[in-house]
C-alpha atoms as a PDB file:
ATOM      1  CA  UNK A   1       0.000   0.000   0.000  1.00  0.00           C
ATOM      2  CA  UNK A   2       1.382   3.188  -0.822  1.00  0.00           C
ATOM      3  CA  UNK A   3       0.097   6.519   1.446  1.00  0.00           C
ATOM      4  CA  UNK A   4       0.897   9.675   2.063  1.00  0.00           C
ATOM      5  CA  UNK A   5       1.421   9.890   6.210  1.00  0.00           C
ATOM      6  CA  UNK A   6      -1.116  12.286   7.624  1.00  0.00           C
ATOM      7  CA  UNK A   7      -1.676  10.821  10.756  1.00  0.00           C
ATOM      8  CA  UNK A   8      -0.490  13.935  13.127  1.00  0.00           C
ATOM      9  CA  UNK A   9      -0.623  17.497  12.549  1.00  0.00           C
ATOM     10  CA  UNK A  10       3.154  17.189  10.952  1.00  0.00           C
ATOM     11  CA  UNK A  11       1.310  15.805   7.759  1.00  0.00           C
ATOM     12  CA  UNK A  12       4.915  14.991   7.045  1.00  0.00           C
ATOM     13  CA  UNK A  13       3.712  12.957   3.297  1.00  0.00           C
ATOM     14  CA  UNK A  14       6.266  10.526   3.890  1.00  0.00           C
ATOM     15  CA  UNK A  15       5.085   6.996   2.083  1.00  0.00           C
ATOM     16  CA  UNK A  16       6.014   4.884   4.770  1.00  0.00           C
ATOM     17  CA  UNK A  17       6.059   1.799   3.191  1.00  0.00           C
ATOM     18  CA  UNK A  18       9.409   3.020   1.721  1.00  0.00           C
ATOM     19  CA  UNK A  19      10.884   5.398   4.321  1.00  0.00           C
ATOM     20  CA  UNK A  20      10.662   6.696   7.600  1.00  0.00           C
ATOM     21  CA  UNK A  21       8.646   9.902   8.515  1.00  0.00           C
ATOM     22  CA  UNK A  22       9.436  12.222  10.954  1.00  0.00           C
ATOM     23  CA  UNK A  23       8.356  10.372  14.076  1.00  0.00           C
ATOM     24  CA  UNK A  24      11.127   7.893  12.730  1.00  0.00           C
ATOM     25  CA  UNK A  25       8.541   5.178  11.778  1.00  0.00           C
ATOM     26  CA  UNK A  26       8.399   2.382   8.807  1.00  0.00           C
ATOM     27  CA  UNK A  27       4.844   1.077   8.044  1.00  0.00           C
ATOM     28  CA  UNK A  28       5.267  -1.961  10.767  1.00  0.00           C
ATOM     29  CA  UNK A  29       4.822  -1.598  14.421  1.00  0.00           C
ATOM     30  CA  UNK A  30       7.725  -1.579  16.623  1.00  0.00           C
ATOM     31  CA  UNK A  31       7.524  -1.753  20.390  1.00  0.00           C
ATOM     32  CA  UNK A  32      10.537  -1.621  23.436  1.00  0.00           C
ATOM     33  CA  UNK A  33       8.610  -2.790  25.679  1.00  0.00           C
ATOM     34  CA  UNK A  34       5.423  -4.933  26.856  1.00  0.00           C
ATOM     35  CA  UNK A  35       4.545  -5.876  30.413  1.00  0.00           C
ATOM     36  CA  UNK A  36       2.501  -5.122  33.674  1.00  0.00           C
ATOM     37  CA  UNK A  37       3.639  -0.969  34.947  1.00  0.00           C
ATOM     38  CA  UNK A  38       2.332  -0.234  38.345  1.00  0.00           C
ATOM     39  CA  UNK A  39       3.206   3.785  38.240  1.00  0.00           C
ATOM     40  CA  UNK A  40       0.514   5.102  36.088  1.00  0.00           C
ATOM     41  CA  UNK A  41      -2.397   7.120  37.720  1.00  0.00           C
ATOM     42  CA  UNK A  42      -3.711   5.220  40.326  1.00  0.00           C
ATOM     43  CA  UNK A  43      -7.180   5.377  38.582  1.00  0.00           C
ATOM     44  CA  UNK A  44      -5.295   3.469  35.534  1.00  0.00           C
ATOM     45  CA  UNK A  45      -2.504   1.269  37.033  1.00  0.00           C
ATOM     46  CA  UNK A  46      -4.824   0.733  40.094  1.00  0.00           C
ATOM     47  CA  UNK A  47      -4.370  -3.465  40.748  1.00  0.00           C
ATOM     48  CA  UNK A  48      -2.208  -5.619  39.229  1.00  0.00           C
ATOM     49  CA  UNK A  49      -0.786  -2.309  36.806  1.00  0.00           C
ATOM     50  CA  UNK A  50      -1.342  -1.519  33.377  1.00  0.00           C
ATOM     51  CA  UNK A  51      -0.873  -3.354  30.108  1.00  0.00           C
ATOM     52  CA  UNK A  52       1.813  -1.167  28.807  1.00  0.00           C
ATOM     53  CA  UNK A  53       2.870  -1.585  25.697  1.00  0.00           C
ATOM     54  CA  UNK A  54       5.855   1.018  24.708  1.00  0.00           C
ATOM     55  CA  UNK A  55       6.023   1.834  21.247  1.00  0.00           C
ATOM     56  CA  UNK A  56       9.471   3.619  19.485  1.00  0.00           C
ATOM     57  CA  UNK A  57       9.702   6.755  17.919  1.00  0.00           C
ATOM     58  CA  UNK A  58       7.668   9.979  18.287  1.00  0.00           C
ATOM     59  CA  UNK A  59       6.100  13.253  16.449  1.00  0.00           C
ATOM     60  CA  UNK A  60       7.258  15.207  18.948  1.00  0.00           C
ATOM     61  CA  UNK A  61      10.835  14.606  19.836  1.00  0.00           C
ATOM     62  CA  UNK A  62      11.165  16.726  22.938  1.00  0.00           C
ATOM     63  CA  UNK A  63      14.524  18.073  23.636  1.00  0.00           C
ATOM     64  CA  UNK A  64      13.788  16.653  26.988  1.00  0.00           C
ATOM     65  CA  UNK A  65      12.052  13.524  26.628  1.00  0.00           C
ATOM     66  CA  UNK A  66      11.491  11.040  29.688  1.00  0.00           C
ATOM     67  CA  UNK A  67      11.791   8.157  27.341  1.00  0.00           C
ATOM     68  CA  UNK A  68      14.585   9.573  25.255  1.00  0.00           C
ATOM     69  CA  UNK A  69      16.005   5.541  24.451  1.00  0.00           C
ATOM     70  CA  UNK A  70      12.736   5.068  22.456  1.00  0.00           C
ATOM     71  CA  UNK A  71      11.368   8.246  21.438  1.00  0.00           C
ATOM     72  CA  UNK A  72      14.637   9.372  19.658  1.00  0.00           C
ATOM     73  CA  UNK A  73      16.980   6.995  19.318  1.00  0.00           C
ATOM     74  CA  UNK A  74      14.065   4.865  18.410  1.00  0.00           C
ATOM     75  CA  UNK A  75      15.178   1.761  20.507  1.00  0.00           C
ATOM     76  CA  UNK A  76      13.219  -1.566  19.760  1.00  0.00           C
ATOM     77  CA  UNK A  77      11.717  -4.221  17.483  1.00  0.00           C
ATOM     78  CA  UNK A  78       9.752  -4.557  14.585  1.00  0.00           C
ATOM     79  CA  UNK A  79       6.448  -6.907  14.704  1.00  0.00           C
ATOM     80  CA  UNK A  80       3.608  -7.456  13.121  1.00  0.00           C
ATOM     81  CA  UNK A  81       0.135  -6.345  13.377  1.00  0.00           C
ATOM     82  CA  UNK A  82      -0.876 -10.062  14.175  1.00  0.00           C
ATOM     83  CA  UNK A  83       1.938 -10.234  17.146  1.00  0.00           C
ATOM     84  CA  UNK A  84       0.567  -7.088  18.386  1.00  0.00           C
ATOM     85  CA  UNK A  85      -2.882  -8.334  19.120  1.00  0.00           C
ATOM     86  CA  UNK A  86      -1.104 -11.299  20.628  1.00  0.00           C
ATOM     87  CA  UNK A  87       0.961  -8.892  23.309  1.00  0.00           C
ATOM     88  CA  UNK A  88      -2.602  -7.581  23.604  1.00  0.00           C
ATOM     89  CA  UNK A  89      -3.773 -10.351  24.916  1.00  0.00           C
ATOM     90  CA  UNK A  90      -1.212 -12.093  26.427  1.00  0.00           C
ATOM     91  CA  UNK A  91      -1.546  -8.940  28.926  1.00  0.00           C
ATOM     92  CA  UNK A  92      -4.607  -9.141  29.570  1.00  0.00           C
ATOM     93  CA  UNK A  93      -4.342 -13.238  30.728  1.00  0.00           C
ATOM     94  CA  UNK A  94      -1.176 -11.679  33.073  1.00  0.00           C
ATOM     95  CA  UNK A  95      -4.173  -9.768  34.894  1.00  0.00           C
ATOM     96  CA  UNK A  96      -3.214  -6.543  33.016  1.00  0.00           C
ATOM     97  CA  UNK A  97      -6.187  -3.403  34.440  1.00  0.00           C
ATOM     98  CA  UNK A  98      -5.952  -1.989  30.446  1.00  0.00           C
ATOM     99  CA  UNK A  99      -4.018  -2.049  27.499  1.00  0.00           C
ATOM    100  CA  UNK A 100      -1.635   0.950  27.932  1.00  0.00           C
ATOM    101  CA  UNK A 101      -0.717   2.178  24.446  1.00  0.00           C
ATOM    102  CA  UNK A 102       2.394   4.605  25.025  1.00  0.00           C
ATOM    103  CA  UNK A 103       2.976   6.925  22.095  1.00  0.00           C
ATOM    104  CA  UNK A 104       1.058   5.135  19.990  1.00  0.00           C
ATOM    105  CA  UNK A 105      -0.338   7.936  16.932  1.00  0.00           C
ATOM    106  CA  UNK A 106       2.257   6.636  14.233  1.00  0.00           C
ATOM    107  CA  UNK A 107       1.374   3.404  14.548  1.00  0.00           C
ATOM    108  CA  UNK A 108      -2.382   3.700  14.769  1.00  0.00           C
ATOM    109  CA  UNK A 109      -3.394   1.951  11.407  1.00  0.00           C
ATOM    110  CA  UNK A 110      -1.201  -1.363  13.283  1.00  0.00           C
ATOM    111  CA  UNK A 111      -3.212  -0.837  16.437  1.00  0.00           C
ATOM    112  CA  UNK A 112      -6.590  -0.916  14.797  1.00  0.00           C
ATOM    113  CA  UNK A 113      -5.789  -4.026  13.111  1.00  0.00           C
ATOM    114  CA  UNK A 114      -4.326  -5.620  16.552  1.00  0.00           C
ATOM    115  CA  UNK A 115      -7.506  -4.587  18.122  1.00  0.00           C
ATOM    116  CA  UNK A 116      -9.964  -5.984  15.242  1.00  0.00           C
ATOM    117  CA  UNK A 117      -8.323  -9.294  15.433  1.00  0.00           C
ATOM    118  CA  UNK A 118      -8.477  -9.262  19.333  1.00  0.00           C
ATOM    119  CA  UNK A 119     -12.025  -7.743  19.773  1.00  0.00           C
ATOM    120  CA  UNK A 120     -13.976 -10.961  20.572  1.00  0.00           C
ATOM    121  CA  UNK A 121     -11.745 -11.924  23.472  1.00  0.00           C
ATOM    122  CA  UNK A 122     -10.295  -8.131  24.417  1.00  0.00           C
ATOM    123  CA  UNK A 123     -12.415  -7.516  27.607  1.00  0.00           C
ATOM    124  CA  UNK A 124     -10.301  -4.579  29.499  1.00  0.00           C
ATOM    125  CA  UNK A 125     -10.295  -0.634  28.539  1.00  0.00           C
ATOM    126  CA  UNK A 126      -8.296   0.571  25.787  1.00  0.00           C
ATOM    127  CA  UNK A 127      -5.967   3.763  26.947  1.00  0.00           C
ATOM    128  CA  UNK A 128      -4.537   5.806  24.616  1.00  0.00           C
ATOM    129  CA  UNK A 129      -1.383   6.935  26.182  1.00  0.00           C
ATOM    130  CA  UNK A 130       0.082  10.114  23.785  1.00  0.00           C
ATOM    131  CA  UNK A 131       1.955  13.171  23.583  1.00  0.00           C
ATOM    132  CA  UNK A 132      -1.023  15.408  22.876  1.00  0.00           C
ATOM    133  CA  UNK A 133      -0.044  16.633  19.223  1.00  0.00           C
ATOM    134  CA  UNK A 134      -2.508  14.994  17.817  1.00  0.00           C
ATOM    135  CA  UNK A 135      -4.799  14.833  14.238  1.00  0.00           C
ATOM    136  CA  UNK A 136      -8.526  15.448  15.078  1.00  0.00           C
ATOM    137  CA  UNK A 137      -8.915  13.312  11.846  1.00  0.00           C
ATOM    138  CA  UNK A 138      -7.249  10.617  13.595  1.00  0.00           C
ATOM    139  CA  UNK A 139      -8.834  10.652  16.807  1.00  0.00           C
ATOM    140  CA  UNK A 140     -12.250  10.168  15.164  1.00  0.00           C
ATOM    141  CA  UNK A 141     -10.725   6.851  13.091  1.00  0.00           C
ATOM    142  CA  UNK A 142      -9.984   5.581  16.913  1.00  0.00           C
ATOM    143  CA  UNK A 143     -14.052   6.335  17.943  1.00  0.00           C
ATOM    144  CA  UNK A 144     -14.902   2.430  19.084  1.00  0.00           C
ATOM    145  CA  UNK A 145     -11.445   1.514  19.445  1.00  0.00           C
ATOM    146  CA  UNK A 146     -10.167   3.490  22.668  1.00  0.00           C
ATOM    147  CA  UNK A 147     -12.162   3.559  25.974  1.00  0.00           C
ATOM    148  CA  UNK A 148      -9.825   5.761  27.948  1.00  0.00           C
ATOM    149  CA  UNK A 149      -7.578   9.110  26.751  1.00  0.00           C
ATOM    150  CA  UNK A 150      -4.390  10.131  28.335  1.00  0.00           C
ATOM    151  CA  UNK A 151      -3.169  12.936  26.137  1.00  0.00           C
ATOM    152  CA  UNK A 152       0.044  15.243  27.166  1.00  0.00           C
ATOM    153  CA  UNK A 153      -0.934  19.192  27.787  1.00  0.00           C
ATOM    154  CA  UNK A 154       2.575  19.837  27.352  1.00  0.00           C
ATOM    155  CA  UNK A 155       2.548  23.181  26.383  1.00  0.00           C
ATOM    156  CA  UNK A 156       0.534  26.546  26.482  1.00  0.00           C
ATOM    157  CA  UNK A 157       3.345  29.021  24.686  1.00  0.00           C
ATOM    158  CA  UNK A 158       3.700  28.342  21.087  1.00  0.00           C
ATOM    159  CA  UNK A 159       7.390  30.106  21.652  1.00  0.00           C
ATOM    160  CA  UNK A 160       8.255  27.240  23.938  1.00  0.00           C
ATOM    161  CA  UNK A 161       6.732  24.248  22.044  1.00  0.00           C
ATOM    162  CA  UNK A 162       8.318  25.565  19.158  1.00  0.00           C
ATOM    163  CA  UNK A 163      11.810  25.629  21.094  1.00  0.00           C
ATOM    164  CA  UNK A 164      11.586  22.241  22.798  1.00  0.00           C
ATOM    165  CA  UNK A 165       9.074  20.154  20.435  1.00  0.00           C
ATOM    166  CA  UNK A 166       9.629  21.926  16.840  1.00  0.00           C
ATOM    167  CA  UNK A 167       6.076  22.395  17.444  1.00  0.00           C
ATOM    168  CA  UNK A 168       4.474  25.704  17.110  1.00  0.00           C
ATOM    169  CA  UNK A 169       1.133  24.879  16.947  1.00  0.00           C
ATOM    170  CA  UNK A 170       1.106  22.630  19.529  1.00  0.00           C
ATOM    171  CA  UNK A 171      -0.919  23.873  21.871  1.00  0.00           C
ATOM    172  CA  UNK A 172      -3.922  24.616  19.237  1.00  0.00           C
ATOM    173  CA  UNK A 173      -3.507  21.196  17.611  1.00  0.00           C
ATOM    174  CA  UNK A 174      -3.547  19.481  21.607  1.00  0.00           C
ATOM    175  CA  UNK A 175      -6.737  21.675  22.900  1.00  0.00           C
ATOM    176  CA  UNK A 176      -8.413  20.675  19.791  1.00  0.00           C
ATOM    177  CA  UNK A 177      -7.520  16.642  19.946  1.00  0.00           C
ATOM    178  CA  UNK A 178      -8.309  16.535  24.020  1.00  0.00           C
ATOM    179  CA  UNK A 179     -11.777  18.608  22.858  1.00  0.00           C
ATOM    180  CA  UNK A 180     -12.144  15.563  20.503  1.00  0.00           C
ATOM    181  CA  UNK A 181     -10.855  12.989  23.061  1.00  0.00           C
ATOM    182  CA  UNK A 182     -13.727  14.275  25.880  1.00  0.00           C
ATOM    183  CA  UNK A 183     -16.475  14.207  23.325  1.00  0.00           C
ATOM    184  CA  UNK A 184     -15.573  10.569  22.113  1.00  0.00           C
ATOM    185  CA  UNK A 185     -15.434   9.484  26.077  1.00  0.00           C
ATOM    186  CA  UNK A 186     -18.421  11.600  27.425  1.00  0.00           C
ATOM    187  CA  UNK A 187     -18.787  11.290  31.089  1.00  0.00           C
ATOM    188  CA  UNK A 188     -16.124   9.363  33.603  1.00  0.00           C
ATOM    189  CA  UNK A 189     -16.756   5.477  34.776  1.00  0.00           C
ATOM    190  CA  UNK A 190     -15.321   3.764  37.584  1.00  0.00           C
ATOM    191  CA  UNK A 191     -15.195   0.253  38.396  1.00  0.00           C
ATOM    192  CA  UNK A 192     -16.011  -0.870  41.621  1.00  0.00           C
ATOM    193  CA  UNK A 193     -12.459  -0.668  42.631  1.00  0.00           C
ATOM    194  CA  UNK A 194     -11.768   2.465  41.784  1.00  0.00           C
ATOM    195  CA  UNK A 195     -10.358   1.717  38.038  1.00  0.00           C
ATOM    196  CA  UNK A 196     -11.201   4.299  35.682  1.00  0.00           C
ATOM    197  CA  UNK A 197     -13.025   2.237  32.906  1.00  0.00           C
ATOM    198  CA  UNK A 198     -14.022   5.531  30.112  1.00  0.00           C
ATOM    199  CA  UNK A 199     -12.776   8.995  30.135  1.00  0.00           C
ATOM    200  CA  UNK A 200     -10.159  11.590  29.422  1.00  0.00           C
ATOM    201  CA  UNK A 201      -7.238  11.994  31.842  1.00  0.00           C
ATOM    202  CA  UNK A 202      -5.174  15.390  30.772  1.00  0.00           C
ATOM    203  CA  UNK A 203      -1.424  14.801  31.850  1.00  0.00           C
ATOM    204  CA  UNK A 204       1.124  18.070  32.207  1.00  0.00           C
ATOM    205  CA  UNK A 205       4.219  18.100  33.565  1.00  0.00           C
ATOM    206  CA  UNK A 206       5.339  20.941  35.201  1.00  0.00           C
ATOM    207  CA  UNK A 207       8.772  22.186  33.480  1.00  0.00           C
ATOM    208  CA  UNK A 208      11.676  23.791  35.124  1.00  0.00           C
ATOM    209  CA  UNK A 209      11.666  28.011  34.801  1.00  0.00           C
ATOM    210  CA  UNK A 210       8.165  27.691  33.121  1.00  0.00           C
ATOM    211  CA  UNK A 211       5.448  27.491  36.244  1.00  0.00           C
ATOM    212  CA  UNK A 212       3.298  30.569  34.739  1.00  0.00           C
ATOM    213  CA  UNK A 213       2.926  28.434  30.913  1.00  0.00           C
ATOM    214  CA  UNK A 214       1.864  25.530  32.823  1.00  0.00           C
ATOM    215  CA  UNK A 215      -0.768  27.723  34.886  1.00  0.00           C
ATOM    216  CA  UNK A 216      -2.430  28.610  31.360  1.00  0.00           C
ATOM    217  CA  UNK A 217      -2.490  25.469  30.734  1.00  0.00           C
ATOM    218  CA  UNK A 218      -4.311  24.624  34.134  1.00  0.00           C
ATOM    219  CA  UNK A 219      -6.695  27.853  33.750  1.00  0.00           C
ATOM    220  CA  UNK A 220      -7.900  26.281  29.869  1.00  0.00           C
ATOM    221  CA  UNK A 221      -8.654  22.865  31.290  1.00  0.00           C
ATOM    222  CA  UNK A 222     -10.641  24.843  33.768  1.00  0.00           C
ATOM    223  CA  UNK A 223     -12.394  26.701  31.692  1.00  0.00           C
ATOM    224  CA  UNK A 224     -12.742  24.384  28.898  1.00  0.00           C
ATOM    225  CA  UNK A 225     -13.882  20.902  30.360  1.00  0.00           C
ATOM    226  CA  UNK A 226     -15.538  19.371  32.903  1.00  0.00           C
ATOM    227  CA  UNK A 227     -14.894  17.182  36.637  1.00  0.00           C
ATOM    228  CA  UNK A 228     -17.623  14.943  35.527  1.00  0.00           C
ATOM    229  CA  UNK A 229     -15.911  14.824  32.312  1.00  0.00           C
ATOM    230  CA  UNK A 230     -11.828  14.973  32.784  1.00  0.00           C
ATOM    231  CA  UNK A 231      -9.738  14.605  35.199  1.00  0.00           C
ATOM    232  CA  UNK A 232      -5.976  16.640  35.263  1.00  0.00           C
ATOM    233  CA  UNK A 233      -2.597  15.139  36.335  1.00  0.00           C
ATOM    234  CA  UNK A 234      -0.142  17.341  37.060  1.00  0.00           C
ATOM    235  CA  UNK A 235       3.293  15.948  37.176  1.00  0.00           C
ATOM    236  CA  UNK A 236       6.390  16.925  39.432  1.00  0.00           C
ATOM    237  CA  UNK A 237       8.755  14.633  37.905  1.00  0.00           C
ATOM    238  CA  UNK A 238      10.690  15.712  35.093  1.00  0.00           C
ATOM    239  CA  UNK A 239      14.081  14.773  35.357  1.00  0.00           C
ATOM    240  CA  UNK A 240      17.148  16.638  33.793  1.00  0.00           C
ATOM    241  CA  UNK A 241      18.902  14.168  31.808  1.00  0.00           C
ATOM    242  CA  UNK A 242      22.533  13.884  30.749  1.00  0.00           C
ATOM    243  CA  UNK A 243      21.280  14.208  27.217  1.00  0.00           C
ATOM    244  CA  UNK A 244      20.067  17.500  27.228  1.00  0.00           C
ATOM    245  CA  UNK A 245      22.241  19.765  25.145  1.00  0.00           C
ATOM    246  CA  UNK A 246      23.635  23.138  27.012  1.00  0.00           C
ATOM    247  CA  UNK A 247      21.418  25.037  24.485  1.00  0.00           C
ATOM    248  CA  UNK A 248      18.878  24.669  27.318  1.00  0.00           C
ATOM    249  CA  UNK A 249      20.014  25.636  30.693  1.00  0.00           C
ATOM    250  CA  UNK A 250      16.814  26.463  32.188  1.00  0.00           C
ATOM    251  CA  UNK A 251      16.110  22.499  31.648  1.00  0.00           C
ATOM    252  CA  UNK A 252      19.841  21.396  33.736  1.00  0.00           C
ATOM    253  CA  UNK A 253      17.640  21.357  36.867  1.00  0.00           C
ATOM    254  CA  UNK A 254      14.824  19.990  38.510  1.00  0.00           C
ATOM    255  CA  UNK A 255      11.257  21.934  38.882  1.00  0.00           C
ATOM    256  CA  UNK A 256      11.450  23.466  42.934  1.00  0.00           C
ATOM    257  CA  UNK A 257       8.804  23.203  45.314  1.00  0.00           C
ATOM    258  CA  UNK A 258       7.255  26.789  44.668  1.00  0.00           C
ATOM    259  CA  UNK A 259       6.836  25.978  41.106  1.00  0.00           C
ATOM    260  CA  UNK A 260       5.361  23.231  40.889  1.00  0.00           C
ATOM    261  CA  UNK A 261       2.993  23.968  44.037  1.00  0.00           C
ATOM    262  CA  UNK A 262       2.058  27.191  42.003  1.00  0.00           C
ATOM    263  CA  UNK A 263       0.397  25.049  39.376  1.00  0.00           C
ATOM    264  CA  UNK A 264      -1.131  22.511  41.756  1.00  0.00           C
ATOM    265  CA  UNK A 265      -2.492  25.225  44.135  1.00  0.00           C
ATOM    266  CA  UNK A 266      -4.450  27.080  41.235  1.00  0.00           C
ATOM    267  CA  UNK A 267      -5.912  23.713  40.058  1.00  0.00           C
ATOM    268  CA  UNK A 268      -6.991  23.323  43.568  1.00  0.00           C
ATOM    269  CA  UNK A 269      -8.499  26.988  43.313  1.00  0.00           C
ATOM    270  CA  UNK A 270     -10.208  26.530  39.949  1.00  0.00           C
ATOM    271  CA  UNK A 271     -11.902  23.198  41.233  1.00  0.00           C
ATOM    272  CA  UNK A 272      -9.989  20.575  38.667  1.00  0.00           C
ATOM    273  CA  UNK A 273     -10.235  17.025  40.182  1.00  0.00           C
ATOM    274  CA  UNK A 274      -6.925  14.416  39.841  1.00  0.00           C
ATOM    275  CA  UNK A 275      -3.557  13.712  40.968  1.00  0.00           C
ATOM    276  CA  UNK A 276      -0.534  15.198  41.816  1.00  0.00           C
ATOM    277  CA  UNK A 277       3.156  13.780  42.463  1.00  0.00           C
ATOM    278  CA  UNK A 278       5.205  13.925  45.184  1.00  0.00           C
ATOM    279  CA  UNK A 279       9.135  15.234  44.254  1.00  0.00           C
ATOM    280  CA  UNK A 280      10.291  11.897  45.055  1.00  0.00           C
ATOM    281  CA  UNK A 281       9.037  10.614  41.259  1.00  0.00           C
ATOM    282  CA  UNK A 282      11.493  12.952  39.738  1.00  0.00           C
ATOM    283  CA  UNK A 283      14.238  10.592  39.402  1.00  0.00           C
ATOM    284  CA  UNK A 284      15.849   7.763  36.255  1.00  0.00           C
ATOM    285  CA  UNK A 285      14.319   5.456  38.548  1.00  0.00           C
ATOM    286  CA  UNK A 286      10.800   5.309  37.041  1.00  0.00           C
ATOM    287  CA  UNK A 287      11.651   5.528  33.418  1.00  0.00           C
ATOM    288  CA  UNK A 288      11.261   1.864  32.506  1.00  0.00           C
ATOM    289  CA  UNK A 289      13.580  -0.653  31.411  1.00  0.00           C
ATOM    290  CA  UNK A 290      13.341  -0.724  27.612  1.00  0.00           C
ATOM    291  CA  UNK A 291      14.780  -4.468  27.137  1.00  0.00           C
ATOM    292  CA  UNK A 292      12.339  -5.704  24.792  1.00  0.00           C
ATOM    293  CA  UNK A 293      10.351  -7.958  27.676  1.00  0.00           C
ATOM    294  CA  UNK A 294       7.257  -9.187  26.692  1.00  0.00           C
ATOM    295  CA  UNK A 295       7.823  -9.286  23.051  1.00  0.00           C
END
């Protein structure tokens, strides 16, 4: 099959049956990492942990990115669409809560597949685990498909998402996906033990020297959705990384106390139910192991 890729707002063209596009992606699948993670919101990794399944490469390609060994140096192994929906399941019979797809919006042709060959024995939530740049177009091909939405806020300031993501219009192209994301999910369900089974969970991680972009951020979720509807997490645990180049040396540290109360305090203020995270999370510790388990 030959196809222009339009799947995120890059609309980079590239025919990826016969190259790699910007998020650094063939037409096949390819995933670090597959197992059971306990350290997700406790509303999603809330009993045995979630169904993670880690895919490599990304549209973004943060200058700071968590899970820098997959995202950009595109770490892991190519599979098939019908090993996929095996991993899929194979999860779920280890007593996964979900299926945990982590940046999956290259690869979401391959997922829909996986997930129309595993339908009729798939009995656990769908989450959508992304980045937040994402194609309206392509959230609507995923209506039926995804029960639960974690999309990245990770940026109000198109200055700064065009410095650290090459992503000027990120924060119009994110408002407008997790607008689409809330519609598709309508109002939140819990399980009887507290497992979040449909809904929209907005992520943002509070970055070093930039508290008052992440309180925009906080003040449009506000204004813009609903408690019944969404719920925010607002993460304290970015984590300065070797990697980072010394073009950035606001990001050589780790966000303070004052910062990152700043944004939780207003959320608190402007009534947004969720989670927060304590300082210890900011730490090489809880990136995951990317050693191909589970695949």
């Amino acid at each position: 099959m030959n196809y222009e890729c339009k799947l995120c707002p890059r609309e980079c063209g590239t025919d990826r049956t016969k190259e790699k596009g910007f998020c650094g992606a063939g037409d096949k699948a390819v995933v670090a990492r597959a197992s059971l993670h306990k350290w997700e919101e406790p509303c999603i990794s809330y009993k045995n942990g979630a169904g993670t399944v880690f895919f490599s490469g990304c549209n973004l390609h943060c200058c700071f990115c968590q899970n820098n060994k997959i995202s950009n140096e595109l770490f892991g192994k190519e599979i098939s669409d019908e090993k996929l929906s095996e991993i899929f399941l194979r999860l779920q019979d280890m007593g996964a809560d979900n299926i945990d797809l982590v940046t999956p919006t290259h690869f979401v042709p391959n997922i829909i597949k996986a997930l129309d060959m595993a339908k009729n024995k798939l009995t656990i939530p769908v989450v959508y685990n992304c980045g937040g740049y994402e194609s309206v177009k392509t959230i609507e091909m995923l209506d039926g498909y995804i029960d639960i939405y974690l999309p990245d806020m990770k940026y109000f300031s198109s200055e700064i998402s065009a410095k650290y993501s090459n992503a000027p219009d990120y924060f119009e192209r994110a408002s407008a996906a997790a607008l689409a994301m809330i519609k598709q999910t309508g109002e939140l369900k819990f399980n009887d033990e507290g497992g979040l089974l449909k809904g929209t969970v907005i992520r943002h991680m509070v970055l070093p020297s930039h508290r008052h972009d992440s309180m925009e951020i906080i003040r449009w979720i506000a204004e813009n959705t609903s408690p019944k509807n969404v719920l925010a997490s607002i993460m304290n645990q970015y984590t300065p990384f070797e990697f980072i180049s010394d073009e950035y040396p606001e990001l050589k540290r780790r966000v303070t106390k004052m910062e990152y109360n700043s944004v939780v305090n207003l959320a608190a203020e402007l009534g947004i139910n969720g989670f927060t995270q304590q300082k210890s999370s900011a730490s090489q510790e809880y990136v995951p192991d990317f050693d191909l388990s589970g695949i």
